[in-house]
Protein backbone atom coordinates (compact mmCIF):
# COMPACT_ATOMS: atom_id res chain seq x y z
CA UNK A 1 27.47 -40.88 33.16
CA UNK A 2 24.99 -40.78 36.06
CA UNK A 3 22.77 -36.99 35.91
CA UNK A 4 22.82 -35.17 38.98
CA UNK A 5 19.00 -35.72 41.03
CA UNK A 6 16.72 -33.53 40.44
CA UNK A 7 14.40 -31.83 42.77
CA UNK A 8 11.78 -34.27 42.14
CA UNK A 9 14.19 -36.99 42.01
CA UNK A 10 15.33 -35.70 45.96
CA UNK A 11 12.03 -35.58 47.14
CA UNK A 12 12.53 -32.40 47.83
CA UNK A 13 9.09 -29.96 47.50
CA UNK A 14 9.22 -26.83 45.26
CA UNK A 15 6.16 -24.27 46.80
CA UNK A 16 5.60 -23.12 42.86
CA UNK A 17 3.69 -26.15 43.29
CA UNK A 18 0.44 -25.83 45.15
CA UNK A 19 -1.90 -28.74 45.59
CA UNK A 20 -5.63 -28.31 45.97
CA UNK A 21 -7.29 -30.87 48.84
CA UNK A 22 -10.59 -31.44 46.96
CA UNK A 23 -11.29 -33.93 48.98
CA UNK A 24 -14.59 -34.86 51.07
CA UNK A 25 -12.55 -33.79 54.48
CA UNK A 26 -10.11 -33.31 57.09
CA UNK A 27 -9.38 -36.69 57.71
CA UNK A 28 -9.14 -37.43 53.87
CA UNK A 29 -6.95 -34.17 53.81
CA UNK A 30 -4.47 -35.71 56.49
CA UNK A 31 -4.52 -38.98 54.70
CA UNK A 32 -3.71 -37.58 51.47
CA UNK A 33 -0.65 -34.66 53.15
CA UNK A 34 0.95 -37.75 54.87
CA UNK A 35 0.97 -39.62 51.11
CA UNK A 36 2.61 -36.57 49.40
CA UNK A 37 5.34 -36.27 52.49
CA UNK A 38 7.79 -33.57 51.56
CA UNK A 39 7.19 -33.94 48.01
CA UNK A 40 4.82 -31.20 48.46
CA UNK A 41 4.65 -27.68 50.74
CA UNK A 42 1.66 -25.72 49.96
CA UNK A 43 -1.71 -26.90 50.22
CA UNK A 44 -4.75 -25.20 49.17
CA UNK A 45 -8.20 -25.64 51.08
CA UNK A 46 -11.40 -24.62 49.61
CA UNK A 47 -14.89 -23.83 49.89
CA UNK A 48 -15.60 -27.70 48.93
CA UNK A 49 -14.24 -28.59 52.32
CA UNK A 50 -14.78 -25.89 54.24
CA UNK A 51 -18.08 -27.69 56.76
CA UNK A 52 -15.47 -30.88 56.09
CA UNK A 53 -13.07 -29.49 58.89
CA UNK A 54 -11.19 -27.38 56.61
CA UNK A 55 -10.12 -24.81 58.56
CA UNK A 56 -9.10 -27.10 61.47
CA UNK A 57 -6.99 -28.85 58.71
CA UNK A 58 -5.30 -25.52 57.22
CA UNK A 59 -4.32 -24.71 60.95
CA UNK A 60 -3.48 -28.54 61.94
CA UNK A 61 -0.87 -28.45 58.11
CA UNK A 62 0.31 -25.14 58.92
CA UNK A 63 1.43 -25.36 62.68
CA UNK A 64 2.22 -28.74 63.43
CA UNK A 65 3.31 -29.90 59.77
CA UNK A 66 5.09 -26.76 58.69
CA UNK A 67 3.33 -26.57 55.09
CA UNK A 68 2.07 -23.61 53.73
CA UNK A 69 -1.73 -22.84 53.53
CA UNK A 70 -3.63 -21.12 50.86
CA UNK A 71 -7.18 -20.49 51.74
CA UNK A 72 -9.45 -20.13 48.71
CA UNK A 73 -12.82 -18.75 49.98
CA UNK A 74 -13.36 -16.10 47.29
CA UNK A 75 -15.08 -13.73 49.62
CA UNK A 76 -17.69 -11.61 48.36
CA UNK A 77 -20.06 -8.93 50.41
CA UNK A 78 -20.11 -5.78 51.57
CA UNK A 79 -16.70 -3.97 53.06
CA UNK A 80 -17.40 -4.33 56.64
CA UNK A 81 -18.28 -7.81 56.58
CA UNK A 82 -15.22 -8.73 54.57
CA UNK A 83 -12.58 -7.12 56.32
CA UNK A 84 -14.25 -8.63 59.54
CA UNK A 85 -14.37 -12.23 57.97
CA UNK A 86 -10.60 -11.80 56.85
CA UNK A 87 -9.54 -9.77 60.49
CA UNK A 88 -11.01 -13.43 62.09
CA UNK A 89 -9.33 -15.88 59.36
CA UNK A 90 -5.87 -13.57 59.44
CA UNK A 91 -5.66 -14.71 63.04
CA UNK A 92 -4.66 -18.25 61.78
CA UNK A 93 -1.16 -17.25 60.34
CA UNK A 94 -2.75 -18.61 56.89
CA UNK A 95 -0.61 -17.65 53.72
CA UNK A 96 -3.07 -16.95 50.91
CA UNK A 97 -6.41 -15.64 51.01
CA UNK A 98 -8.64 -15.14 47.80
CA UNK A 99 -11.66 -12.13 47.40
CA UNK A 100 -13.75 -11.54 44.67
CA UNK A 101 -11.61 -8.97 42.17
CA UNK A 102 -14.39 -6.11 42.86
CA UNK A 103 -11.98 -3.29 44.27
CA UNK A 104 -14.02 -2.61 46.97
CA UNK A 105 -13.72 -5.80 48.35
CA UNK A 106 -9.84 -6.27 48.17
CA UNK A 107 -9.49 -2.98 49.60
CA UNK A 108 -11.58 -3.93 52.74
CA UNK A 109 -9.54 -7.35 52.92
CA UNK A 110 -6.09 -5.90 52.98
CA UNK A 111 -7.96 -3.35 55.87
CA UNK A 112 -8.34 -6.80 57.60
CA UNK A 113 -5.35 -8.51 57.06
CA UNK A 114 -3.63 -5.76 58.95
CA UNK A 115 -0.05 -6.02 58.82
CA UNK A 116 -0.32 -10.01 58.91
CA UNK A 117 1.76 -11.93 56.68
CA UNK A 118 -1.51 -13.16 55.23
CA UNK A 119 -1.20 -12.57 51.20
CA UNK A 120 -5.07 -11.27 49.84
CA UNK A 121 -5.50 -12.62 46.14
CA UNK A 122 -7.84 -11.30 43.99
CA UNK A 123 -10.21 -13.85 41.69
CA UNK A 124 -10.57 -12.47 38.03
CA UNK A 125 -12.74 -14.81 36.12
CA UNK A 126 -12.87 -18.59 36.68
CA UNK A 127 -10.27 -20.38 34.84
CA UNK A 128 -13.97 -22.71 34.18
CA UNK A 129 -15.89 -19.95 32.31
CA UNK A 130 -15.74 -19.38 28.70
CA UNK A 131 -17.32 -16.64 27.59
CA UNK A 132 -20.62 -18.45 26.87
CA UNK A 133 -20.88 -18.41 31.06
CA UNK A 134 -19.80 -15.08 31.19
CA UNK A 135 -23.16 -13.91 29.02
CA UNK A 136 -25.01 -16.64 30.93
CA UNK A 137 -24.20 -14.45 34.18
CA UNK A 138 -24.69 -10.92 32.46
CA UNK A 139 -21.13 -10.02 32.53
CA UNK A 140 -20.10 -7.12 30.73
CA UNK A 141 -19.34 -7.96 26.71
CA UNK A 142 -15.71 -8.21 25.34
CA UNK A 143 -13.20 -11.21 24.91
CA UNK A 144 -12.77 -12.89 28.26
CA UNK A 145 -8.56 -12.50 28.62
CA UNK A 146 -9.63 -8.49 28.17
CA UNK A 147 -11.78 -8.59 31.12
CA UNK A 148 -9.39 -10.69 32.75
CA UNK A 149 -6.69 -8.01 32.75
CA UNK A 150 -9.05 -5.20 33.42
CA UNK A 151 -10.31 -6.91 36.94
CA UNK A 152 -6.71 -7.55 37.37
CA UNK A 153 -5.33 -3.89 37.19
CA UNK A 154 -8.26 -2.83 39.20
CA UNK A 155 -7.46 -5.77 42.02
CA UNK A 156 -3.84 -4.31 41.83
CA UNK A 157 -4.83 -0.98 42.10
CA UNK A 158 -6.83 -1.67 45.00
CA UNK A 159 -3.46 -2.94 46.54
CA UNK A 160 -4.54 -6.75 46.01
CA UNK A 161 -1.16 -8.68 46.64
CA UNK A 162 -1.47 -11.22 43.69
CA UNK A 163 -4.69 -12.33 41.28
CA UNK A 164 -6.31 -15.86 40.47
CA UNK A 165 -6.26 -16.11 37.04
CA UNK A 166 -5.93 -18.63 34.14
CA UNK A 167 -2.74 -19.86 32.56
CA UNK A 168 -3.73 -17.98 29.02
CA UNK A 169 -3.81 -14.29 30.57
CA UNK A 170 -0.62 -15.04 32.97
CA UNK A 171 1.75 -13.34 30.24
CA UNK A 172 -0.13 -10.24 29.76
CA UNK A 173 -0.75 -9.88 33.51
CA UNK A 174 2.66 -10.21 34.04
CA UNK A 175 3.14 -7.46 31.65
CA UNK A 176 1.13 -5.07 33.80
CA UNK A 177 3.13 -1.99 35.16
CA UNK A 178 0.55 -2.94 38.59
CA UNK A 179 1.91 -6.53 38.27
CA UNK A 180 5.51 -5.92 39.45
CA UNK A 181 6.00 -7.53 42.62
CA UNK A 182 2.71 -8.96 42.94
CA UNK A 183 1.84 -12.54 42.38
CA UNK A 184 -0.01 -14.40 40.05
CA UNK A 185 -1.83 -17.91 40.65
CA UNK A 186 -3.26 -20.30 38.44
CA UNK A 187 -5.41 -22.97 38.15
CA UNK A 188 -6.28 -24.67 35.64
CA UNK A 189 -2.98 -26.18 35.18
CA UNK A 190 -2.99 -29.82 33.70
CA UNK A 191 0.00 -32.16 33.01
CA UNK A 192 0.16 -33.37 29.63
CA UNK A 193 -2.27 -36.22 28.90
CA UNK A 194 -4.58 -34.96 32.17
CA UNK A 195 -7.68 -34.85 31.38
CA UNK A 196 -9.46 -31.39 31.72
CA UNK A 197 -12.11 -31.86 33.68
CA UNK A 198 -14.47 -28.80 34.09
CA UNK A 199 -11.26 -26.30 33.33
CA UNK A 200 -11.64 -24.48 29.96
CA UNK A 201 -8.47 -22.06 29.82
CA UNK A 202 -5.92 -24.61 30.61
CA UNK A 203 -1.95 -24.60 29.91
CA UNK A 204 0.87 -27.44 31.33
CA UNK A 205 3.03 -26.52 34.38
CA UNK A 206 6.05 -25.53 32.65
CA UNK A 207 3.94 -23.29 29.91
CA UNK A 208 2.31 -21.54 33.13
CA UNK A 209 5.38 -20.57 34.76
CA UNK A 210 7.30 -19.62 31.76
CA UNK A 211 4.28 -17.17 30.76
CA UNK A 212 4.91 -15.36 34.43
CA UNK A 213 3.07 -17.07 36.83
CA UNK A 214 4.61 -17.20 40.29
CA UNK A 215 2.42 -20.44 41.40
CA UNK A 216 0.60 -23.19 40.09
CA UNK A 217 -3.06 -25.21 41.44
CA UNK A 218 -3.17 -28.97 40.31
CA UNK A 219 -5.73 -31.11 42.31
CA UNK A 220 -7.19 -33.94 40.39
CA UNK A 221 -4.26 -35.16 38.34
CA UNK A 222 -2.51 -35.10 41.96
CA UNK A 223 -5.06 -36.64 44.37
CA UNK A 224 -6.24 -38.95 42.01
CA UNK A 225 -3.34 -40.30 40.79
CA UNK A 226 -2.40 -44.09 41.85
CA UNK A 227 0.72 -42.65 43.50
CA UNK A 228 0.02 -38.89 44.39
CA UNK A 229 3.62 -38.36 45.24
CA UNK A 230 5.03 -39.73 42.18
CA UNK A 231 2.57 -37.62 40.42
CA UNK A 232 3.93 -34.10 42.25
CA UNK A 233 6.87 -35.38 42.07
CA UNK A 234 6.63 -35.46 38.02
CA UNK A 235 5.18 -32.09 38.12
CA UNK A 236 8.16 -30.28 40.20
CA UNK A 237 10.19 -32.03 37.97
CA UNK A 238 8.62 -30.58 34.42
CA UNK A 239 8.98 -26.89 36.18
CA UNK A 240 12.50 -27.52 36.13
CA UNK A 241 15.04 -25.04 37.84
């Protein structure tokens, strides 16, 4: 007896799914949106292409292509000049921002985000640090998921909406009385058989969400792939309902 289609099967995009343009720029941005077609709906845009035309690109995606934009700067510097730098990028009608963790910081970006749709997530600790790189940058001692959820309590606190964090600490994030409501975000998600690349706390798609996250970041495994829809497409479909 024939199953009913899934999502993937439909074409249809699922915004748990957000890819990550890490490519060279705009043009190879477009190139590689018009490939995934409605198989995908959120798009991240980094630092990587940020003198690439990136922020012509998020706008270009968000208005004329209805997708949804998350904008991963990871701000860092004093309060005035981040909630000035987010007051500017808020203008775009962007959906995600990220900031450093540092309280400080988050609180000055939701000053600038105003009462803009524009989400401000708060980075914990790369999901490509171990805590080898941790030392290596003088970070406080302790096991990395502990500082993880300590950054992330303080983010909340602050009145971040959501934190960046790996796929290992999603569960006790979620756990987090500060965590209801708010949203968590990882990268360092990898299908099965993808190779890791410089990610070091790394979990499927499926193990991700079912440990709380809200969203999911796959680039490489996506942009890289022969067919990049087929390969979002796979990925909606091992979410599941």
């Amino acid at each position: 007896m024939p199953q009913p289609p899934t999502t993937a099967t439909k074409g249809l995009a699922d915004d748990r799914l957000i890819v990550a343009m890490d490519v060279p720029n705009a043009v190879a941005g477009l190139d590689l949106a018009e490939r995934l077609g409605d198989a995908v709906s959120f798009y991240k845009i980094g630092l990587g292409m940020l003198t690439g035309g990136g922020l012509a690109l998020a706008n270009e995606l968000k208005q004329e292509h209805g997708k949804r934009i998350f904008l991963d700067m990871k701000l860092f510097d004093i309060s005035a000049t981040i909630e000035a730098a987010v007051h500017g990028l808020a203008q775009f009608g962007l959906d995600f921002l990220t900031v450093q963790g540092d309280p400080a910081v988050v609180a000055a970006a939701k000053e600038g985000a105003g009462g803009t749709g524009l989400k401000i997530l708060a980075v914990t600790v790369l999901t490509s640090y171990d805590r080898s790189d941790l030392d290596a940058a003088q970070m406080r001692p302790g096991e990395v998921s502990e500082i993880v959820l300590s950054r992330a309590a303080a983010a909340f606190d602050a009145g971040a909406d959501g934190v960046i964090a790996s796929p290992h600490e999603a569960a006790a994030i979620r756990a987090l009385p500060q965590a209801a409501g708010r949203l968590i975000v990882t990268p360092g998600v990898r299908p099965a058989g993808a190779e890791r690349g410089d990610q070091k706390r790394v979990a499927t798609p499926a193990q991700a969400i079912a440990d709380g996250a809200d969203h999911i970041v796959v680039g490489r495994p996506v942009w890289t792939a022969q067919d990049p829809r087929a390969a979002a497409q796979a990925i909606v479909a091992e979410l599941g309902g």
